[in-house]
PDB file of N, CA and C in Angstrom:
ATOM      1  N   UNK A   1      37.797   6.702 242.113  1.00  0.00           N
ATOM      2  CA  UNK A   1      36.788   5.726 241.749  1.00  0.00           C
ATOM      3  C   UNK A   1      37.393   4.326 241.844  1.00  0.00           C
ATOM      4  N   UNK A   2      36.905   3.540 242.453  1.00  0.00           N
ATOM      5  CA  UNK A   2      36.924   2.246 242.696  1.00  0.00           C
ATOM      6  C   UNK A   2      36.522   0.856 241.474  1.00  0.00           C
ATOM      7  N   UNK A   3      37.519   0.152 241.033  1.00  0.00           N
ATOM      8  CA  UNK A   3      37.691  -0.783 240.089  1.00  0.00           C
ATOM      9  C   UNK A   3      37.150  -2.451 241.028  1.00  0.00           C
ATOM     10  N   UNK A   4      35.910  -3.246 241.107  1.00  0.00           N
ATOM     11  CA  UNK A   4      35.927  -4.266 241.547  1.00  0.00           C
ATOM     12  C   UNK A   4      35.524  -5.436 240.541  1.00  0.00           C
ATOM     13  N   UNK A   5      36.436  -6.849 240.929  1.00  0.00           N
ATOM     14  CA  UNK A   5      36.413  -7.963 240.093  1.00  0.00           C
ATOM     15  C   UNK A   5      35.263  -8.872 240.404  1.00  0.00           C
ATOM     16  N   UNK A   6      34.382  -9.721 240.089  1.00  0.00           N
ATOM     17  CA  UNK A   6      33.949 -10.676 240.649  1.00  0.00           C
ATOM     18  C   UNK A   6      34.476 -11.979 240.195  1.00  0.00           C
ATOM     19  N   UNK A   7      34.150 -12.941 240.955  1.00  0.00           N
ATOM     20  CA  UNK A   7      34.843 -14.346 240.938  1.00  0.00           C
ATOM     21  C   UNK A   7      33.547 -14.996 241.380  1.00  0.00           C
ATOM     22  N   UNK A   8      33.475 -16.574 240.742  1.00  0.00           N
ATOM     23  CA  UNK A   8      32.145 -17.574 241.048  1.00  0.00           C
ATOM     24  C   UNK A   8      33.030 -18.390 241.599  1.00  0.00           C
ATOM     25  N   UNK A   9      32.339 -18.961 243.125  1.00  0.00           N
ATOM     26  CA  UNK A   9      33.056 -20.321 243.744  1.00  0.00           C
ATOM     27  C   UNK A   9      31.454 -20.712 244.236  1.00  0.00           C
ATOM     28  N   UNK A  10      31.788 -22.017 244.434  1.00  0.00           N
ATOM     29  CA  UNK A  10      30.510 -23.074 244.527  1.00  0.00           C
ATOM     30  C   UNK A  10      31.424 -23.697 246.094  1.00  0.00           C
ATOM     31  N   UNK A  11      30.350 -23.326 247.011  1.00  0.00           N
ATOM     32  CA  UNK A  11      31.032 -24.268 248.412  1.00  0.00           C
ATOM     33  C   UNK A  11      30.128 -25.057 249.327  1.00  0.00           C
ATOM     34  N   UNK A  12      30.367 -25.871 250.037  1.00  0.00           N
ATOM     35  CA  UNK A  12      29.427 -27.069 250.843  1.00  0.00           C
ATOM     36  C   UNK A  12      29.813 -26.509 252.336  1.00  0.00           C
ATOM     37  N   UNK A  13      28.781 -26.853 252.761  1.00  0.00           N
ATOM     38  CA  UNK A  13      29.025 -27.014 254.201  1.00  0.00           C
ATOM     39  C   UNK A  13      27.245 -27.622 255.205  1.00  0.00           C
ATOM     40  N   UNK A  14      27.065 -27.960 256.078  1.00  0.00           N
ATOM     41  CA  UNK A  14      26.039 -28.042 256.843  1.00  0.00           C
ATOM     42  C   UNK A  14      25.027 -27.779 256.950  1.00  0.00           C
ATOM     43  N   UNK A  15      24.868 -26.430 256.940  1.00  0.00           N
ATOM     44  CA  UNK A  15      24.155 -25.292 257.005  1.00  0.00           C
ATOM     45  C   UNK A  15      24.477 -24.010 255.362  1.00  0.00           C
ATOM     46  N   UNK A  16      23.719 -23.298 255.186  1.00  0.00           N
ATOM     47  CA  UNK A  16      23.880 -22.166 253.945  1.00  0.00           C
ATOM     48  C   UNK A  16      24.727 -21.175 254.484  1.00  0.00           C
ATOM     49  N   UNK A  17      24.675 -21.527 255.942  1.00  0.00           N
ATOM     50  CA  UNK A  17      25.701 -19.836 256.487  1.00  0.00           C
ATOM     51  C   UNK A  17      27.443 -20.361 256.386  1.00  0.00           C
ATOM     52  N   UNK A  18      27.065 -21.554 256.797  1.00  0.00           N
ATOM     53  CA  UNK A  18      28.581 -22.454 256.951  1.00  0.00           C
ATOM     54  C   UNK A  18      29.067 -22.670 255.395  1.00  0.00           C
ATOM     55  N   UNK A  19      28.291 -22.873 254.173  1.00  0.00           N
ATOM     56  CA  UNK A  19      28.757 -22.743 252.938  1.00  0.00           C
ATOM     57  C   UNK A  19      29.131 -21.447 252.515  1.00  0.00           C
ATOM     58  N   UNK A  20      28.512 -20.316 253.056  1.00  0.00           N
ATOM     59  CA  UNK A  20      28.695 -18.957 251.883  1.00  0.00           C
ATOM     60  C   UNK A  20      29.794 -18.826 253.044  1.00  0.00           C
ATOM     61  N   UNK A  21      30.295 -18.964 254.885  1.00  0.00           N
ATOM     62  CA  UNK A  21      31.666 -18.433 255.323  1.00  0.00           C
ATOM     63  C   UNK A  21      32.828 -18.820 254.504  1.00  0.00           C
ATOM     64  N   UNK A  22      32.278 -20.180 254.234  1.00  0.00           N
ATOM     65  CA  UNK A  22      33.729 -21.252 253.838  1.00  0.00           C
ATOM     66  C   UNK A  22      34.271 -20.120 252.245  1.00  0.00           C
ATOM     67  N   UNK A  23      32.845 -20.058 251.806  1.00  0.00           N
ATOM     68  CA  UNK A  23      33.136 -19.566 250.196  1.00  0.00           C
ATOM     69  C   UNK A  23      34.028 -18.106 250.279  1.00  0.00           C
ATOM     70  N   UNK A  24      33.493 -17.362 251.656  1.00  0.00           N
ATOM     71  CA  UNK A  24      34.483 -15.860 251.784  1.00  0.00           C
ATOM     72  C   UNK A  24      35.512 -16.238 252.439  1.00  0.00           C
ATOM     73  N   UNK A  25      35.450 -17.072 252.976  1.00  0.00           N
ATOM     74  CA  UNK A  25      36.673 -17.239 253.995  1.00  0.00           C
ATOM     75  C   UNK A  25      38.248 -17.652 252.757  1.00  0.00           C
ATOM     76  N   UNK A  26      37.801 -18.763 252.170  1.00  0.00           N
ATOM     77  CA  UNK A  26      38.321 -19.177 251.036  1.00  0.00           C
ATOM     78  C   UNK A  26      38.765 -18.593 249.767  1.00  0.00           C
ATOM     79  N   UNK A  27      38.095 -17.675 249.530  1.00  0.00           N
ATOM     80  CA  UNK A  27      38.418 -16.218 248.741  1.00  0.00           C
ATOM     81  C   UNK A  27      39.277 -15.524 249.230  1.00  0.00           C
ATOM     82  N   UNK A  28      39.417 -14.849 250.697  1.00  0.00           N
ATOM     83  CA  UNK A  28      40.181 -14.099 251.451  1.00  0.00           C
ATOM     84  C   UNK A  28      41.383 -14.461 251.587  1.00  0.00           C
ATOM     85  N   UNK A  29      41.925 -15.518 251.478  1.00  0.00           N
ATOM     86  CA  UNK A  29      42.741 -16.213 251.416  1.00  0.00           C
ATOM     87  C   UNK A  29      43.901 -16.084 250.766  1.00  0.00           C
ATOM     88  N   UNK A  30      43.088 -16.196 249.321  1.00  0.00           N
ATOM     89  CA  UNK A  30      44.072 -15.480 248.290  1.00  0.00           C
ATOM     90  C   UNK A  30      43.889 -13.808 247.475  1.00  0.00           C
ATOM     91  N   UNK A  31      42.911 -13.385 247.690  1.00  0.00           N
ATOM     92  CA  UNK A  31      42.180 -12.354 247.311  1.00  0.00           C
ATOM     93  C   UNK A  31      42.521 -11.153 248.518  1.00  0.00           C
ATOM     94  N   UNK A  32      43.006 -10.197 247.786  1.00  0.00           N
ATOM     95  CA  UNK A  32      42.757  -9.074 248.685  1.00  0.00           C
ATOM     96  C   UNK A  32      41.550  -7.996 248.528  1.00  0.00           C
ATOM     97  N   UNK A  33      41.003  -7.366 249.506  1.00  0.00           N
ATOM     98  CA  UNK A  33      39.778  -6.433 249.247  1.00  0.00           C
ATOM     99  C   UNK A  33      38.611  -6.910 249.113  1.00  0.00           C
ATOM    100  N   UNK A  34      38.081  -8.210 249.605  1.00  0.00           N
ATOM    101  CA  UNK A  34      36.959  -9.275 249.233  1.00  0.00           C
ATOM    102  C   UNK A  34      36.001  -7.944 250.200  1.00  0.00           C
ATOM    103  N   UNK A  35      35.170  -7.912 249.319  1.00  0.00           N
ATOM    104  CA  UNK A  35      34.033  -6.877 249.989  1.00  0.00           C
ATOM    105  C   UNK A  35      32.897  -7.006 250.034  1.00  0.00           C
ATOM    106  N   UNK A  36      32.270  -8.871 249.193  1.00  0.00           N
ATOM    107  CA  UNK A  36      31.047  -9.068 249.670  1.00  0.00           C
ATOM    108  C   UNK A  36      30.414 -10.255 249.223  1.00  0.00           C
ATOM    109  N   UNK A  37      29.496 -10.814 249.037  1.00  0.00           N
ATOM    110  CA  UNK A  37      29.379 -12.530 248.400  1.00  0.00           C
ATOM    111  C   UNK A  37      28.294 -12.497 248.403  1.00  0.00           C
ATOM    112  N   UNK A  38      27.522 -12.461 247.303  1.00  0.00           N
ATOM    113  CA  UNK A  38      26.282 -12.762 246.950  1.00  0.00           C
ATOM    114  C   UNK A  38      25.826 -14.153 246.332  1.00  0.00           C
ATOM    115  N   UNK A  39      24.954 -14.601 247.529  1.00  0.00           N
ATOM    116  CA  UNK A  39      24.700 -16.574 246.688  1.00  0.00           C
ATOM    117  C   UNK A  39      23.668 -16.207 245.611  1.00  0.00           C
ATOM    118  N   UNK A  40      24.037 -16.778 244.646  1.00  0.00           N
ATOM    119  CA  UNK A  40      23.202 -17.316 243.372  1.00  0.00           C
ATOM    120  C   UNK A  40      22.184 -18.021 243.324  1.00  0.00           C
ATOM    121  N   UNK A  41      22.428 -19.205 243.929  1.00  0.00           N
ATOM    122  CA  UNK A  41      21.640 -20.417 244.390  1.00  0.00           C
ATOM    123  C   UNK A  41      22.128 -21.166 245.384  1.00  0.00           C
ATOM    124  N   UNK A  42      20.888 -21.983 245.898  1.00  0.00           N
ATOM    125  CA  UNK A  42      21.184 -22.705 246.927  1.00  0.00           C
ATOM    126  C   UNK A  42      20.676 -23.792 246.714  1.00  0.00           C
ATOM    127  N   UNK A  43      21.661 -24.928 246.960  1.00  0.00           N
ATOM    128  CA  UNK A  43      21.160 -26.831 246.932  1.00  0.00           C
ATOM    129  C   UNK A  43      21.582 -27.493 248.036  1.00  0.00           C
ATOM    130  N   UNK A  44      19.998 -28.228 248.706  1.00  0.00           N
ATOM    131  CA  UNK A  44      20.375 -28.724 249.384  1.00  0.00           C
ATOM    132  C   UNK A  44      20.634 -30.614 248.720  1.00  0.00           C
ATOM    133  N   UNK A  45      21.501 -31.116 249.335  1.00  0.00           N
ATOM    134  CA  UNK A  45      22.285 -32.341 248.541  1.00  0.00           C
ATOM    135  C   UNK A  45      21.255 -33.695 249.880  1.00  0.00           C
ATOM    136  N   UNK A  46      21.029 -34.339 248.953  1.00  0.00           N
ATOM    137  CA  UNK A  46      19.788 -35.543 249.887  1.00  0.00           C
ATOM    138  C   UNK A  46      20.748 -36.721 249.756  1.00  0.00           C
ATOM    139  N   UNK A  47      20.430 -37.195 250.922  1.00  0.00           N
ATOM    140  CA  UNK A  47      21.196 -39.075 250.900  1.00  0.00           C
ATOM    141  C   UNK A  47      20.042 -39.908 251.452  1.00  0.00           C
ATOM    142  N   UNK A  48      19.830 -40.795 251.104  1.00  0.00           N
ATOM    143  CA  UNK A  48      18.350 -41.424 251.390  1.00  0.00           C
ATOM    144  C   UNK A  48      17.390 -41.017 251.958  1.00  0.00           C
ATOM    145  N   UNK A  49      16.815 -39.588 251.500  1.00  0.00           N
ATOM    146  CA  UNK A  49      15.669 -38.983 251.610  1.00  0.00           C
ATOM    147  C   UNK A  49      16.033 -37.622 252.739  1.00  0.00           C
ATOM    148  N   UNK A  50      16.938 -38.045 253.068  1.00  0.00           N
ATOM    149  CA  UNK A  50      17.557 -36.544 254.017  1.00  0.00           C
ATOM    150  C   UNK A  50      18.279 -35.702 253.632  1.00  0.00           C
ATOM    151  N   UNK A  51      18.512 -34.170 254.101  1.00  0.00           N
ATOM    152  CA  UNK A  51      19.697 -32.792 253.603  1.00  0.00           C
ATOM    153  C   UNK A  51      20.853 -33.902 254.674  1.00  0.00           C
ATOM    154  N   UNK A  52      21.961 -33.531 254.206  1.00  0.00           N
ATOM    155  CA  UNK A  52      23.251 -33.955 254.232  1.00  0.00           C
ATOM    156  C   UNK A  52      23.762 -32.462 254.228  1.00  0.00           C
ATOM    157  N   UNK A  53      23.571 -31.811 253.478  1.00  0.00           N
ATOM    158  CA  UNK A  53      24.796 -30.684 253.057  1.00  0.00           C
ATOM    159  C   UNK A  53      24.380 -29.919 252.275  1.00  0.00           C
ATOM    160  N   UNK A  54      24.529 -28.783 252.693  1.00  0.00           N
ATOM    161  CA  UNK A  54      23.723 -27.803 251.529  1.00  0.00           C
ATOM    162  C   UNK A  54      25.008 -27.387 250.582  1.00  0.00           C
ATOM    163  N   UNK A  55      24.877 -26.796 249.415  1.00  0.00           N
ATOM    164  CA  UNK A  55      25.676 -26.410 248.367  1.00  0.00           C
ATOM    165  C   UNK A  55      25.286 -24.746 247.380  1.00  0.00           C
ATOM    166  N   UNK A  56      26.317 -23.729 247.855  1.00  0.00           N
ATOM    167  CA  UNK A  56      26.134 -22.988 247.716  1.00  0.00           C
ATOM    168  C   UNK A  56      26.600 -22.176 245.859  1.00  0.00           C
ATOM    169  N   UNK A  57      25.909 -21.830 245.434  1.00  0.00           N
ATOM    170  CA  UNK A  57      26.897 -20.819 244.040  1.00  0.00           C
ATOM    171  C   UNK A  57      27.171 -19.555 244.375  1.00  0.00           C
ATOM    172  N   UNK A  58      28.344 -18.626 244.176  1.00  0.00           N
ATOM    173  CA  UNK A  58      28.322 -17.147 244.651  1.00  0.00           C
ATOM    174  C   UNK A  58      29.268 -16.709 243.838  1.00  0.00           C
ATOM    175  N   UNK A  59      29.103 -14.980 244.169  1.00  0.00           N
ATOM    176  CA  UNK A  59      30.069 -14.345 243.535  1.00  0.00           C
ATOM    177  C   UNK A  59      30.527 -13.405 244.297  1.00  0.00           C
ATOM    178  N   UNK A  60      31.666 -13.744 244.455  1.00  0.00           N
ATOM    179  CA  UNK A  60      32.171 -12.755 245.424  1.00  0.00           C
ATOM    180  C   UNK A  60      32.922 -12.091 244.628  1.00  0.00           C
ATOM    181  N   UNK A  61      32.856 -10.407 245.479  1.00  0.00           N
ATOM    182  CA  UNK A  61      33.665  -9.139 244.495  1.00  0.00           C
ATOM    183  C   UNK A  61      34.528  -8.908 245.601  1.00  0.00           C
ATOM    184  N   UNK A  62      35.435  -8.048 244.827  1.00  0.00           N
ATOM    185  CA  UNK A  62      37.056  -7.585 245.170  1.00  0.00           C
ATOM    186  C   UNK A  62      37.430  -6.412 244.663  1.00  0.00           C
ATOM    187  N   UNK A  63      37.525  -5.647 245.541  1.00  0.00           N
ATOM    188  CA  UNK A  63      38.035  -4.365 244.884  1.00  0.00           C
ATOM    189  C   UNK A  63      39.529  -4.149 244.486  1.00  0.00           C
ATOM    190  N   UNK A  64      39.542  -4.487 243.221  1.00  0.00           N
ATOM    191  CA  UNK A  64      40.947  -3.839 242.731  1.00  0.00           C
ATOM    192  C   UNK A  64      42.131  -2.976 243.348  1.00  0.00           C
ATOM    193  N   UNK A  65      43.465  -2.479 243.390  1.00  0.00           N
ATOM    194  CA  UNK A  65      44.089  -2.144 243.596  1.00  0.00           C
ATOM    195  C   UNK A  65      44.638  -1.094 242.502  1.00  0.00           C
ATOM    196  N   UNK A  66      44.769  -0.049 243.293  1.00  0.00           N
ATOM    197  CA  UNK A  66      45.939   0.724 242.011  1.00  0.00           C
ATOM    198  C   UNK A  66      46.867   0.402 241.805  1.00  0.00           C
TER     199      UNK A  66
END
């Protein structure tokens, strides 16, 4: 039976696909066993009436190690 952690990271990028890669990519990094990332919410960030950058919340899980 399998033991997994979750972790919350909040990441930016362009686009929502380019925020939630950065957010697994960035996890993987230091995390071993990253097995999936579910966004929470999504914001897109306005600068004089335009999206600039969307801003993602997630939780990505990790399966433990014996």
């Amino acid at each position: 039976m399998s033991v997994a952690k979750v972790i919350e990271l909040i990441s930016e990028g362009a686009s929502v696909e380019e925020a939630v890669s950065k957010a697994a990519a960035k996890a993987a990094k230091t995390l071993r066993n990253v097995s999936s990332v579910n966004v929470e919410n999504v914001k897109a960030l306005v600068e004089k009436g335009k999206v600039v950058r969307y801003r993602v919340d997630t939780k990505v899980t990790f399966v433990l190690e014996d």
